[in-house]
C-alpha atoms as a PDB file:
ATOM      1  CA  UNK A   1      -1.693  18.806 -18.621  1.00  0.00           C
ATOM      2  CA  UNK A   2       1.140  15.983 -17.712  1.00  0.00           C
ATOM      3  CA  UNK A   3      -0.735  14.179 -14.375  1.00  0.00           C
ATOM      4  CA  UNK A   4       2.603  13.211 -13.078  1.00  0.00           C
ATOM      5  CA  UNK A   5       3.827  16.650 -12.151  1.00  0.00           C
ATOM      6  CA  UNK A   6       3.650  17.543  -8.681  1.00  0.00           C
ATOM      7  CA  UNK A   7       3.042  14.147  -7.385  1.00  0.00           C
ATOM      8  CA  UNK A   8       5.568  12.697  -9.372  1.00  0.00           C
ATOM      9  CA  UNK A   9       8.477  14.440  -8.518  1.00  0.00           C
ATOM     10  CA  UNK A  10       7.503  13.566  -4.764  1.00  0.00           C
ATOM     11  CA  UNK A  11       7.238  10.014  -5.334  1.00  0.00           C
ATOM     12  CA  UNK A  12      10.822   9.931  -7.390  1.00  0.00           C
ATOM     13  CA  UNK A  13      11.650  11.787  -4.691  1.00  0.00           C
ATOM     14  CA  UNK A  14      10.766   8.584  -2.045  1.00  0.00           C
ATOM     15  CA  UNK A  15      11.607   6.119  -4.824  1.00  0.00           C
ATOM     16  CA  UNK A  16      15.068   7.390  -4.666  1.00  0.00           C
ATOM     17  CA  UNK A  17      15.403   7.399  -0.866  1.00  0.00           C
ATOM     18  CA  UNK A  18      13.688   3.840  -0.836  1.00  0.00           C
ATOM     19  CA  UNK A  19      16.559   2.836  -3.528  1.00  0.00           C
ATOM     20  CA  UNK A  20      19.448   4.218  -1.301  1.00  0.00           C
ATOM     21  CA  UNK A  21      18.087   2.132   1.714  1.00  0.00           C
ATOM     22  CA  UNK A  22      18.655  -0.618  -0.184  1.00  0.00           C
ATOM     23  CA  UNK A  23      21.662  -0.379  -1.247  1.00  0.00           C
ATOM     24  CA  UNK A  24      22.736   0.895   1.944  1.00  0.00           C
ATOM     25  CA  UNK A  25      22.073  -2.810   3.259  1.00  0.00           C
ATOM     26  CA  UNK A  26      21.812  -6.092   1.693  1.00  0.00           C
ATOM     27  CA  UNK A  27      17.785  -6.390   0.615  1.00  0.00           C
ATOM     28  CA  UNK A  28      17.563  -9.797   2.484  1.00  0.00           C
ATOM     29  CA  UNK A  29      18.283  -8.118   5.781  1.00  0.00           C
ATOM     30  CA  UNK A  30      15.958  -4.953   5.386  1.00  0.00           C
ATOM     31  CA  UNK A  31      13.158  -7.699   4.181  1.00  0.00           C
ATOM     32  CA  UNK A  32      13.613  -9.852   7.094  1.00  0.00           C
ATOM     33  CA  UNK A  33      13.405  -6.650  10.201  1.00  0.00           C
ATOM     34  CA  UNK A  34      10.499  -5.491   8.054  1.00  0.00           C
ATOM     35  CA  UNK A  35       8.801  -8.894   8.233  1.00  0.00           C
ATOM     36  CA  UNK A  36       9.317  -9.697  11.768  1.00  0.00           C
ATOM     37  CA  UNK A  37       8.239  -6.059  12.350  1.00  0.00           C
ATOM     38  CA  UNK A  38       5.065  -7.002  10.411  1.00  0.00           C
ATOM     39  CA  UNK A  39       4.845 -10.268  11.741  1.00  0.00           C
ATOM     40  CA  UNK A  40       4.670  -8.800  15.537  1.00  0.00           C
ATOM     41  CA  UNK A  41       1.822  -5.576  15.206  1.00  0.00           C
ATOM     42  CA  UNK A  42      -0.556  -8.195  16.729  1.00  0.00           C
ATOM     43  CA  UNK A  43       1.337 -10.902  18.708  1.00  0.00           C
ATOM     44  CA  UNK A  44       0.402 -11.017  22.514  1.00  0.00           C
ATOM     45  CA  UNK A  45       3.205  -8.109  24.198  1.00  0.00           C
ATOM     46  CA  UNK A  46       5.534 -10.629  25.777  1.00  0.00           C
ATOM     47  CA  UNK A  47       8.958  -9.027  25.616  1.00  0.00           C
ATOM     48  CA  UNK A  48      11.139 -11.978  25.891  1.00  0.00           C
ATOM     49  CA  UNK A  49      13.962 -13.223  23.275  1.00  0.00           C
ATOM     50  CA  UNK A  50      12.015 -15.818  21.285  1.00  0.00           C
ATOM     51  CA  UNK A  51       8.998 -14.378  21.141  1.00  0.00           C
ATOM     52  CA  UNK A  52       7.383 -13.040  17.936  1.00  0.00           C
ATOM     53  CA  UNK A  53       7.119  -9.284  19.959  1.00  0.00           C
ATOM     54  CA  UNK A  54      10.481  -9.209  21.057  1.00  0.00           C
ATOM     55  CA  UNK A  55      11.741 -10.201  16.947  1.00  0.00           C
ATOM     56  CA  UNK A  56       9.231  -7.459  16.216  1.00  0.00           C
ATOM     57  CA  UNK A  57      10.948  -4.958  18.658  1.00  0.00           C
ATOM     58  CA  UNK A  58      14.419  -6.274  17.416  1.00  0.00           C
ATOM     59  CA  UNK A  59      13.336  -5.536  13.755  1.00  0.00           C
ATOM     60  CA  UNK A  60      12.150  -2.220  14.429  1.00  0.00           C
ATOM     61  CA  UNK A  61      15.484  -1.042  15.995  1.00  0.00           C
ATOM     62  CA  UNK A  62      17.232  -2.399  13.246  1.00  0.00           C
ATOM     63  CA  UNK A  63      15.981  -0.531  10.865  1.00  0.00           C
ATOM     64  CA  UNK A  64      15.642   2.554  13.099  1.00  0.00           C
ATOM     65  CA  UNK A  65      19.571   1.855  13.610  1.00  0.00           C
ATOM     66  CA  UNK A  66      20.132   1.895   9.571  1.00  0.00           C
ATOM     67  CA  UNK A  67      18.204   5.530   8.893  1.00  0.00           C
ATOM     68  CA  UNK A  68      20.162   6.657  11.837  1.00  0.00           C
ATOM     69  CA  UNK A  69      22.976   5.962  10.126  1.00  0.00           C
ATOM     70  CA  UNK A  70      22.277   7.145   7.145  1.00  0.00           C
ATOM     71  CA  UNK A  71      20.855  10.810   8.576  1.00  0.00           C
ATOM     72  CA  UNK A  72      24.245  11.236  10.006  1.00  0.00           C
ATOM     73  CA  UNK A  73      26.068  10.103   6.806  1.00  0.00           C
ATOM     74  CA  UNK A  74      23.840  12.612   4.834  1.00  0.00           C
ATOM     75  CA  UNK A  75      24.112  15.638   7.523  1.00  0.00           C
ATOM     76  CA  UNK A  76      28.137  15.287   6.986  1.00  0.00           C
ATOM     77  CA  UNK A  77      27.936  15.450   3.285  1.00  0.00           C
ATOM     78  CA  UNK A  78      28.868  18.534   1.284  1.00  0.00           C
ATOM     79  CA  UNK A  79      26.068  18.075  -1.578  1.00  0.00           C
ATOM     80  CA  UNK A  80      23.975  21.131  -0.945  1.00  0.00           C
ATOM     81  CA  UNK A  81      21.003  19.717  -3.482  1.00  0.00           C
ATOM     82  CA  UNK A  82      18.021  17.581  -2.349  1.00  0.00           C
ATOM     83  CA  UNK A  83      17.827  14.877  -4.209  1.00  0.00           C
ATOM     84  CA  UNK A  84      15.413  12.358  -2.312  1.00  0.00           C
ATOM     85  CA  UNK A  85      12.966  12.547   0.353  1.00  0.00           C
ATOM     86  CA  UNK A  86      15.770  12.000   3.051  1.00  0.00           C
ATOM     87  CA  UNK A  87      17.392  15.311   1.968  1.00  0.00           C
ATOM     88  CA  UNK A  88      14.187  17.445   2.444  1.00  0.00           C
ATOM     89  CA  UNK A  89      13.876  16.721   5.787  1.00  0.00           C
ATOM     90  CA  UNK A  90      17.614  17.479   6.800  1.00  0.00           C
ATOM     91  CA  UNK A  91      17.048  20.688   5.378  1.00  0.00           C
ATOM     92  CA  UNK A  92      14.001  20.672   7.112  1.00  0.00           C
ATOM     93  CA  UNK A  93      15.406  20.047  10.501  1.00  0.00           C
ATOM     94  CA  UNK A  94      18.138  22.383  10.138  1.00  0.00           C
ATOM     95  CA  UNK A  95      15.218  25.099   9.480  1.00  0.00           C
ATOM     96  CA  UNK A  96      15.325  27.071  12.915  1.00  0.00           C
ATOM     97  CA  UNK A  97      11.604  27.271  12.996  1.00  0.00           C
ATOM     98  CA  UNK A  98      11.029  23.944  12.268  1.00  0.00           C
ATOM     99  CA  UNK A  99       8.686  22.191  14.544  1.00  0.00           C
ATOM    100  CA  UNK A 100      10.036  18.473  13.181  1.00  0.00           C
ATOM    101  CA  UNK A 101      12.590  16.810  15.449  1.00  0.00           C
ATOM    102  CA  UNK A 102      15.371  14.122  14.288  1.00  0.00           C
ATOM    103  CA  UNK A 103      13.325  11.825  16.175  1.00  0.00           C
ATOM    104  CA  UNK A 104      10.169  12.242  15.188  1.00  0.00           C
ATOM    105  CA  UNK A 105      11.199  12.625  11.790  1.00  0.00           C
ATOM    106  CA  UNK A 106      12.951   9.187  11.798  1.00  0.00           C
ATOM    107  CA  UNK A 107       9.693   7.689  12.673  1.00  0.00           C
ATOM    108  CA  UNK A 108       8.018   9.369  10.018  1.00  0.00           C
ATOM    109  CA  UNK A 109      10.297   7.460   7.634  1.00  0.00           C
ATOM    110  CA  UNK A 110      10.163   4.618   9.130  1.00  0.00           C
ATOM    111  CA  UNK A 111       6.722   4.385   8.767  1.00  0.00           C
ATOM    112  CA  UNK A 112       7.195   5.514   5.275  1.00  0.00           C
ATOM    113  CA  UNK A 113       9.624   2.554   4.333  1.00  0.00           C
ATOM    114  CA  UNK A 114       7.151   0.254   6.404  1.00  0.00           C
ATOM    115  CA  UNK A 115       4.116   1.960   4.449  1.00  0.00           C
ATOM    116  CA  UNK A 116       5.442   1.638   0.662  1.00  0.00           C
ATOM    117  CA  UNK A 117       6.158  -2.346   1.449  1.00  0.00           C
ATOM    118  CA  UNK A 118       3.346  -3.423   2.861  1.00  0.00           C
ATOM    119  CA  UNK A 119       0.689  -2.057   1.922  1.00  0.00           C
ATOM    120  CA  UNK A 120       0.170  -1.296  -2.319  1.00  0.00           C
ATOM    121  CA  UNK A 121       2.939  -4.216  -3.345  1.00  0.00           C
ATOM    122  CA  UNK A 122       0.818  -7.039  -1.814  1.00  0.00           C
ATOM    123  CA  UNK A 123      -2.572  -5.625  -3.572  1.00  0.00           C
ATOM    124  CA  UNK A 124      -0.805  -5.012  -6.448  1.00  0.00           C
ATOM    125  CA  UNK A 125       0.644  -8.754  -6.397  1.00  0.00           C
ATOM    126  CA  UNK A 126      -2.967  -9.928  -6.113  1.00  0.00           C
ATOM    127  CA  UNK A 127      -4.184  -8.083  -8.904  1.00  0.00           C
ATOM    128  CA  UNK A 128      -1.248  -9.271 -11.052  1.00  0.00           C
ATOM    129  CA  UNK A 129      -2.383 -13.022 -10.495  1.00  0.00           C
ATOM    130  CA  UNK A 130      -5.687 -12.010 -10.474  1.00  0.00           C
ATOM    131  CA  UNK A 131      -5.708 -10.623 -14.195  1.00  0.00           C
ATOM    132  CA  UNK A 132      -3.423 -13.434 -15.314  1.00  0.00           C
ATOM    133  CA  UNK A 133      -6.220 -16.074 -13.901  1.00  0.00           C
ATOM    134  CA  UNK A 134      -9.043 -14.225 -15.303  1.00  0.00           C
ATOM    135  CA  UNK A 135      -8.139 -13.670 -19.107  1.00  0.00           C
ATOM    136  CA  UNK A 136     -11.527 -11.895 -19.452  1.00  0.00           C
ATOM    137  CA  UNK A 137     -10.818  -9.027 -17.005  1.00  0.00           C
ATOM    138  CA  UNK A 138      -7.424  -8.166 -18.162  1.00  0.00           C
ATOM    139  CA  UNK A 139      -9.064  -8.487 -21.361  1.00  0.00           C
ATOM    140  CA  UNK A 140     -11.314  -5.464 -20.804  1.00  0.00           C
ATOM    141  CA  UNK A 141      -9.070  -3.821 -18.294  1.00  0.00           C
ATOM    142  CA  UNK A 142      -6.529  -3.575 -21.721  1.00  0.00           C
ATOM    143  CA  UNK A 143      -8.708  -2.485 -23.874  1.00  0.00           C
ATOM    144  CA  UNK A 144     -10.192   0.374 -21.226  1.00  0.00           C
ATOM    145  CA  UNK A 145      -6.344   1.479 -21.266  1.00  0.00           C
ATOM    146  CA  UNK A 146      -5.615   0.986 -24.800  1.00  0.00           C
ATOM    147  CA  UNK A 147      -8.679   3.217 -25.745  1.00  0.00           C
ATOM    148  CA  UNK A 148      -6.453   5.890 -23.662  1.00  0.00           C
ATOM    149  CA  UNK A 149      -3.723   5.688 -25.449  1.00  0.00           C
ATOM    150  CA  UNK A 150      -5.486   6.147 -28.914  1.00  0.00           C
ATOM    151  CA  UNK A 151      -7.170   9.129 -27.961  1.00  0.00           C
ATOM    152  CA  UNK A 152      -3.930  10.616 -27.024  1.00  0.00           C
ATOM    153  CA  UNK A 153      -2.199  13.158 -29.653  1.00  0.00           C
ATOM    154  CA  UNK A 154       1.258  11.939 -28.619  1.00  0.00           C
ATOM    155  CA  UNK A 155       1.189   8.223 -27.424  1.00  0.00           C
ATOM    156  CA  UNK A 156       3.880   8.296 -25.073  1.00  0.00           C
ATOM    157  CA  UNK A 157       2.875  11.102 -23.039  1.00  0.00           C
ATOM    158  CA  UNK A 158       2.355  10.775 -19.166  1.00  0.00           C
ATOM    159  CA  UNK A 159      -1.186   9.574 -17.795  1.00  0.00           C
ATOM    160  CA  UNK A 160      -3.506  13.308 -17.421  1.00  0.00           C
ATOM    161  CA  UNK A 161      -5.435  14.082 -14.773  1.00  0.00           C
ATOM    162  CA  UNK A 162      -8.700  13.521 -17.277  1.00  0.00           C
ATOM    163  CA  UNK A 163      -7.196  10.119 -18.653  1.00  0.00           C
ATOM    164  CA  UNK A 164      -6.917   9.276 -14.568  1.00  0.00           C
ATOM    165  CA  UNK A 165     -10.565  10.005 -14.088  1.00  0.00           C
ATOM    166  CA  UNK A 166     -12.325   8.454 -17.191  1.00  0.00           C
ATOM    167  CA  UNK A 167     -10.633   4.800 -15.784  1.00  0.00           C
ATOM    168  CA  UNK A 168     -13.804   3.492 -14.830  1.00  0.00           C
ATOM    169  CA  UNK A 169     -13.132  -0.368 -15.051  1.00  0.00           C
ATOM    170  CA  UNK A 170      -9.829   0.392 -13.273  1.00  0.00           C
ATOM    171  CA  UNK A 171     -11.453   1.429 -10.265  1.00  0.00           C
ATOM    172  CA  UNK A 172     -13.446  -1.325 -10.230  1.00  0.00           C
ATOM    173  CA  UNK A 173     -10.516  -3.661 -10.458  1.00  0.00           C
ATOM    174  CA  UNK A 174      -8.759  -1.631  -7.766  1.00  0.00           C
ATOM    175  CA  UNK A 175     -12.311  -1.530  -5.597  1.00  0.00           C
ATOM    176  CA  UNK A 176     -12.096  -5.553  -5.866  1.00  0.00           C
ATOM    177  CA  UNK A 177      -8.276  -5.948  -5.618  1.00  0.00           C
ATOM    178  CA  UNK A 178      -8.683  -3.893  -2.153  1.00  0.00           C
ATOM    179  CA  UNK A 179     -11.588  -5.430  -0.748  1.00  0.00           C
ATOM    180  CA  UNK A 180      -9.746  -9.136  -1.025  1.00  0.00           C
ATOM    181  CA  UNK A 181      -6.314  -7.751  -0.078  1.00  0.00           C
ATOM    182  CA  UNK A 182      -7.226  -5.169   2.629  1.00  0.00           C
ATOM    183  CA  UNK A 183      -4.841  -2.603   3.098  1.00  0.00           C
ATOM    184  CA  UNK A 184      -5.442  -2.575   6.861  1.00  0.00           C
ATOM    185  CA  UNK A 185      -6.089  -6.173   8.015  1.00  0.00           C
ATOM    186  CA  UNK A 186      -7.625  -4.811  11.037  1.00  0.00           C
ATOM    187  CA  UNK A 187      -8.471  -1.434  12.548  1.00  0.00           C
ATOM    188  CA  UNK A 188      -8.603  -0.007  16.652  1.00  0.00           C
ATOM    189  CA  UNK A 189     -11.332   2.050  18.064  1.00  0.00           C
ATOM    190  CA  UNK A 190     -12.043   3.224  21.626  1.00  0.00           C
ATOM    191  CA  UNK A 191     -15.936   3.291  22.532  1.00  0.00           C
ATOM    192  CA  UNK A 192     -16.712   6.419  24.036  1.00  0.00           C
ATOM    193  CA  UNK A 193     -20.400   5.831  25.149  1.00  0.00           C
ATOM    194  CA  UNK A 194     -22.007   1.975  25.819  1.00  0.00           C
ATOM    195  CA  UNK A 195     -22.637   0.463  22.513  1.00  0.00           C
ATOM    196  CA  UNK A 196     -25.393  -1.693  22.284  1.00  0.00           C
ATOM    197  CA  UNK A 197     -25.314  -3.946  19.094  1.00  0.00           C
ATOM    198  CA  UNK A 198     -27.128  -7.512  18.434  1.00  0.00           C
ATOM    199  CA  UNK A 199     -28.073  -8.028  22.371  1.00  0.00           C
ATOM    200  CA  UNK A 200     -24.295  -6.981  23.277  1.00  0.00           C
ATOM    201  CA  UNK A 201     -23.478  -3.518  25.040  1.00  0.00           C
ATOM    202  CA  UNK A 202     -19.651  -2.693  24.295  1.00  0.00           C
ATOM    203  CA  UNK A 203     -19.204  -0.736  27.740  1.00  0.00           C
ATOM    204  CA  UNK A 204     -17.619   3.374  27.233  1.00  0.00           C
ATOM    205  CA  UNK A 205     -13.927   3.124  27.692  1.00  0.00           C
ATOM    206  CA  UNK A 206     -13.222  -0.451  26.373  1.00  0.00           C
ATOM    207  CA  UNK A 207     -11.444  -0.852  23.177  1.00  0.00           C
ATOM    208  CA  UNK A 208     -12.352  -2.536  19.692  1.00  0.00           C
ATOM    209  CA  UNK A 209     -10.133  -4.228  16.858  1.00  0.00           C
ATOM    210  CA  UNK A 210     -12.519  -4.646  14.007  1.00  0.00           C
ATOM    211  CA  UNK A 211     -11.663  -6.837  11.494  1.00  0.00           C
ATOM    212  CA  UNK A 212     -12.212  -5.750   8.003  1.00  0.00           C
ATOM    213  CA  UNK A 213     -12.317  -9.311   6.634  1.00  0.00           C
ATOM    214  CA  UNK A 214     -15.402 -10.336   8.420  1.00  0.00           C
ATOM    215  CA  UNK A 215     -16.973  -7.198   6.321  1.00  0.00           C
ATOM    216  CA  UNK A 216     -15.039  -7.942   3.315  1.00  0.00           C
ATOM    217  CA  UNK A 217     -16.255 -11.131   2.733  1.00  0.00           C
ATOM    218  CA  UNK A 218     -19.671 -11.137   4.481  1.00  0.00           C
ATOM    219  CA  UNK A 219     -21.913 -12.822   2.244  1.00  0.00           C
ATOM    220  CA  UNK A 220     -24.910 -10.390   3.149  1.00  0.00           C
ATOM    221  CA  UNK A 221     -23.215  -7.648   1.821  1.00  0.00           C
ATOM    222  CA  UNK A 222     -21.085  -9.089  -1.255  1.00  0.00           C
ATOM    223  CA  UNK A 223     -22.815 -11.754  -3.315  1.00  0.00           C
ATOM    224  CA  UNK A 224     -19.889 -14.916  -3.644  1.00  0.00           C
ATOM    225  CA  UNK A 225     -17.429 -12.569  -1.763  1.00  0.00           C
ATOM    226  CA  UNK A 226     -14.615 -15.363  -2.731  1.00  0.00           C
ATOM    227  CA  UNK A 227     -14.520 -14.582  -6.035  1.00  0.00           C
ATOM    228  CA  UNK A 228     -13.073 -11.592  -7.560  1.00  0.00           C
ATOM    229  CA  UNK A 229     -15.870  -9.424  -9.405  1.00  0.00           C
ATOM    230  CA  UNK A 230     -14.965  -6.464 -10.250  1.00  0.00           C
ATOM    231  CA  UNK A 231     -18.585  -5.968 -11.936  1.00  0.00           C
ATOM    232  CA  UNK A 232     -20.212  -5.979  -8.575  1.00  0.00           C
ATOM    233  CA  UNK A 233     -18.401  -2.228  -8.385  1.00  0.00           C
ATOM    234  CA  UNK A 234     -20.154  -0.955 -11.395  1.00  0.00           C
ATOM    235  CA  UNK A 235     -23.093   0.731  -9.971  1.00  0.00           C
ATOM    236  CA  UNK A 236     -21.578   1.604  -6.527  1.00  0.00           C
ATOM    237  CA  UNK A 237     -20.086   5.384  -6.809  1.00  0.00           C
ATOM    238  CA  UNK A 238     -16.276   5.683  -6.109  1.00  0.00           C
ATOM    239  CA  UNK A 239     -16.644   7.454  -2.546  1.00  0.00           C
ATOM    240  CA  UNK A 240     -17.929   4.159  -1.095  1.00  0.00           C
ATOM    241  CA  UNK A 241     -14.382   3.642   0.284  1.00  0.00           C
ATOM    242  CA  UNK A 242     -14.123   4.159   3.819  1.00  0.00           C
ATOM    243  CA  UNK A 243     -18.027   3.083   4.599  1.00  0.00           C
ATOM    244  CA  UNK A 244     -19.001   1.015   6.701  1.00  0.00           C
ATOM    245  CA  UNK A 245     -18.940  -1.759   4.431  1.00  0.00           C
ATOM    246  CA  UNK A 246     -15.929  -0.994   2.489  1.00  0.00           C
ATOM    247  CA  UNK A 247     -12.884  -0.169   4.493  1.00  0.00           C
ATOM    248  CA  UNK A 248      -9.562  -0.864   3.154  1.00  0.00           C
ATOM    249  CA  UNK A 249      -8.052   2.206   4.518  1.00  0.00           C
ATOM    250  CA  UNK A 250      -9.471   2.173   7.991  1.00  0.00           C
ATOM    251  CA  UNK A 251     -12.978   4.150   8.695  1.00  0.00           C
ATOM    252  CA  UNK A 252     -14.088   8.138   9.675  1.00  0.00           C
ATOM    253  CA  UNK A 253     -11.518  10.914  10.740  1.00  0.00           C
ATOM    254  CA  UNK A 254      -8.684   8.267  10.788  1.00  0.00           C
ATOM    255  CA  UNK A 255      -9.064   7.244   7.292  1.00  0.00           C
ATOM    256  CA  UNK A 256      -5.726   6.468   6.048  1.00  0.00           C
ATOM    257  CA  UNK A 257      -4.145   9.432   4.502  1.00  0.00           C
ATOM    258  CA  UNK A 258      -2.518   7.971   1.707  1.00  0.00           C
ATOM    259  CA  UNK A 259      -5.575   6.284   0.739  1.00  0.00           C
ATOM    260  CA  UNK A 260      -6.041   7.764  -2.681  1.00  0.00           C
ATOM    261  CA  UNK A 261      -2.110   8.023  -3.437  1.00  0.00           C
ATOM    262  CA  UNK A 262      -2.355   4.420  -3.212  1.00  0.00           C
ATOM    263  CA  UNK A 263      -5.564   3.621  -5.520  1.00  0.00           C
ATOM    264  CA  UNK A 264      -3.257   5.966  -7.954  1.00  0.00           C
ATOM    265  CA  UNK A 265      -0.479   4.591  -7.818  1.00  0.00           C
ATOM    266  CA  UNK A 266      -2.517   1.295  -8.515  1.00  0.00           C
ATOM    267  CA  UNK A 267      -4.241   2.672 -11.407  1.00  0.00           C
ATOM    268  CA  UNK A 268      -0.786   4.111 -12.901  1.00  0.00           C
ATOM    269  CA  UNK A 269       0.739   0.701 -12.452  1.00  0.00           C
ATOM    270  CA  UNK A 270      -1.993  -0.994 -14.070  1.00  0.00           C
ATOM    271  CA  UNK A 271      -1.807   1.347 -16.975  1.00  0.00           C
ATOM    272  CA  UNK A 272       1.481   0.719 -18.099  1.00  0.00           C
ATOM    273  CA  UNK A 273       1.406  -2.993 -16.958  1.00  0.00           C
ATOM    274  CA  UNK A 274      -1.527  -3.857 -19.381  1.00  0.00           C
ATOM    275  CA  UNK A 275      -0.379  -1.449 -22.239  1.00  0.00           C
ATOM    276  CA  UNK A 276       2.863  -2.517 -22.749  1.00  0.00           C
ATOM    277  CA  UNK A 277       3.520  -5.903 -21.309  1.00  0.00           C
ATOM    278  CA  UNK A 278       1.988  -9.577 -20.907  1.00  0.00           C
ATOM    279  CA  UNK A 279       3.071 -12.070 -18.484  1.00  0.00           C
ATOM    280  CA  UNK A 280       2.602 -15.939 -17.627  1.00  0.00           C
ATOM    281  CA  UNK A 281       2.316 -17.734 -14.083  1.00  0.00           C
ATOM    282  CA  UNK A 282       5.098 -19.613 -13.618  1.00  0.00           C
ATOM    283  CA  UNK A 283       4.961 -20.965  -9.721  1.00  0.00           C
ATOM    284  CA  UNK A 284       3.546 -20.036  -6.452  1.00  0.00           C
ATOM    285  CA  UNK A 285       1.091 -17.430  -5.813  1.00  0.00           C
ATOM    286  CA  UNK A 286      -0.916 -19.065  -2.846  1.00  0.00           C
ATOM    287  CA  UNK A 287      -1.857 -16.333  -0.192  1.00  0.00           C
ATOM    288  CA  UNK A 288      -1.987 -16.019   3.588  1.00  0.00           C
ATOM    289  CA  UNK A 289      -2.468 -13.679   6.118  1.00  0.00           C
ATOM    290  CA  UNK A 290      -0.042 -12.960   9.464  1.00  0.00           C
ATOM    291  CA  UNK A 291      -1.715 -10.322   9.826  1.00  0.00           C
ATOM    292  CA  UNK A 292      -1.192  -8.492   6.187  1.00  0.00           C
ATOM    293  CA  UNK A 293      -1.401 -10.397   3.053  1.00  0.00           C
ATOM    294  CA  UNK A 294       1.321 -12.782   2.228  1.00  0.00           C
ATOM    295  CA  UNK A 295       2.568 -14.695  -0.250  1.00  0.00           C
ATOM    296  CA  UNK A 296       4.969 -17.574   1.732  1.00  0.00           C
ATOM    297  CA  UNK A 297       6.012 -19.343  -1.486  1.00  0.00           C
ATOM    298  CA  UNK A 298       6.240 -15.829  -3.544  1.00  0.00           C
ATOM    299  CA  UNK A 299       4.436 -15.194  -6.933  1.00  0.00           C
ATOM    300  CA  UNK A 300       6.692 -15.868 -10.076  1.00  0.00           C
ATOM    301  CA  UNK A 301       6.349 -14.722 -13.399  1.00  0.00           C
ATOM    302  CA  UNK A 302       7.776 -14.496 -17.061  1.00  0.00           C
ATOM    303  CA  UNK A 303       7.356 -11.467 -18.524  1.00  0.00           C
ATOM    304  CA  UNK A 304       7.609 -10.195 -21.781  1.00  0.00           C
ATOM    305  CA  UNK A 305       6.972  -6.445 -23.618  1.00  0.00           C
ATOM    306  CA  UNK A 306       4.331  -6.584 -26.157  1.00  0.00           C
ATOM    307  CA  UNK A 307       6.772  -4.457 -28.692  1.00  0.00           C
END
């Protein structure tokens, strides 16, 4: 049983409307809303040209402005066939019973566009310089996913549902990738009764931004937390994400939904990264955070296929 089935033809389905937004605009532009959107989540709410809120308001109706656009374009069209995920939600808002409305359901892609950017590409950045600085990690990471291919009667069928599973070291290297990169940089909660914690009481009503970083790298909890081990994951059982001491996708009934969609799409990436390629550092690669993980003077490579 091909993995890829179901799930596959939905992400095509968002790779292809992710591909038309490009095009639509130049990349530069779309890059630069999305990172003064980013840039803005948790700058002080001062509405005033200048200001890194009012950029991050101005970004947001920019790109609001472009899938406008673009739903009215599509609506107008003749083609009949849906072809990416902007198509099944026309047909879904010309669906009489529909409870989705044009402007919720921009929103919805919005966040979508906002979702796919930053949140697996800046892991998955860090786990590409990662492997390239630690030669003994891609090392077994390669053979983990060469052993898959071997056991496979065809060798260039898609990844299984079983293959997915049995990628033990994979996880790990996803668990660790995670915990350094944090999906989430912080999280919001409202306390609904006093909370009394280390001599403090948090009173009912008052609200809390808990940052994942000060969990993340807590030395009580993660032996050398700077250093990127995925061994340390080796006896902890996969549903230790979303504890309370490993959080990348937020904590409790607002776990991020997309949570495990992104550890796969991780895992598939790393598959066919390993198996059939090998890359060198070239420049760059230094990281900050404002709030999400950056990379201010980008991560280059050279990469070559290994046939």
């Amino acid at each position: 049983m091909t993995f890829l089935g179901g799930i596959g033809n939905f992400s095509r389905s968002i790779f292809r409307f992710i591909t038309v937004i490009i095009f639509h605009n130049t990349t530069d532009d779309l890059k630069k809303n999305f990172l003064a959107f980013s840039a803005g989540l948790l700058a002080f709410p001062f509405n005033i040209p200048g200001t890194t809120y009012h950029k991050c308001l101005k970004g947001r109706k920019n790109v609001m402005k472009l899938l406008r656009k673009l739903s009215a374009e599509r609506k107008n069209s003749p083609q009949k066939t849906c072809t990416d995920y902007l198509d099944f939600v026309i047909e879904e808002l010309r669906n009489d019973n529909s409870m989705l409305t044009e402007s919720v359901a921009l929103n919805l892609m919005f966040a979508l566009l906002y979702a796919s950017s930053e949140t697996p590409a800046p892991a998955l950045c860090l786990a590409v310089k990662t492997l390239a600085d630690h030669p003994k990690i891609l090392e077994e990471l390669t053979e983990e996913h060469d052993a898959i291919i071997r056991s496979r009667k065809d060798p260039n069928s898609g990844i299984t549902w079983e293959e997915y599973k049995s990628m033990k070291f994979t996880y790990h290297v996803i668990n660790e990738t995670l915990r350094l990169a944090n999906i989430a940089p912080v999280i919001f909660r409202k306390a609904l009764k006093d909370i009394h914690i280390n001599g403090y009481t948090i009173p009912a009503g008052w609200g809390i931004m808990i940052c994942l970083l000060a969990v993340h790298l807590n030395p009580d909890l993660y032996e050398d937390p700077l250093t990127f081990n995925p061994w340390r994951w080796k006896d902890t059982p996969e549903k230790s994400v979303g504890t309370r001491n490993f959080m990348p996708f937020g904590l409790g009934m607002r776990l991020c939904v997309g949570a495990q969609f992104t550890k796969l799409e991780m895992a598939i990436f790393l598959h066919y990264l390993v198996t059939k390629y090998r890359w060198n550092s070239i420049k760059g690669g230094n990281t900050t955070r404002s709030p999400g993980l950056r990379f201010p003077d980008g991560y280059h490579i050279q990469v070559f296929s290994k046939e």
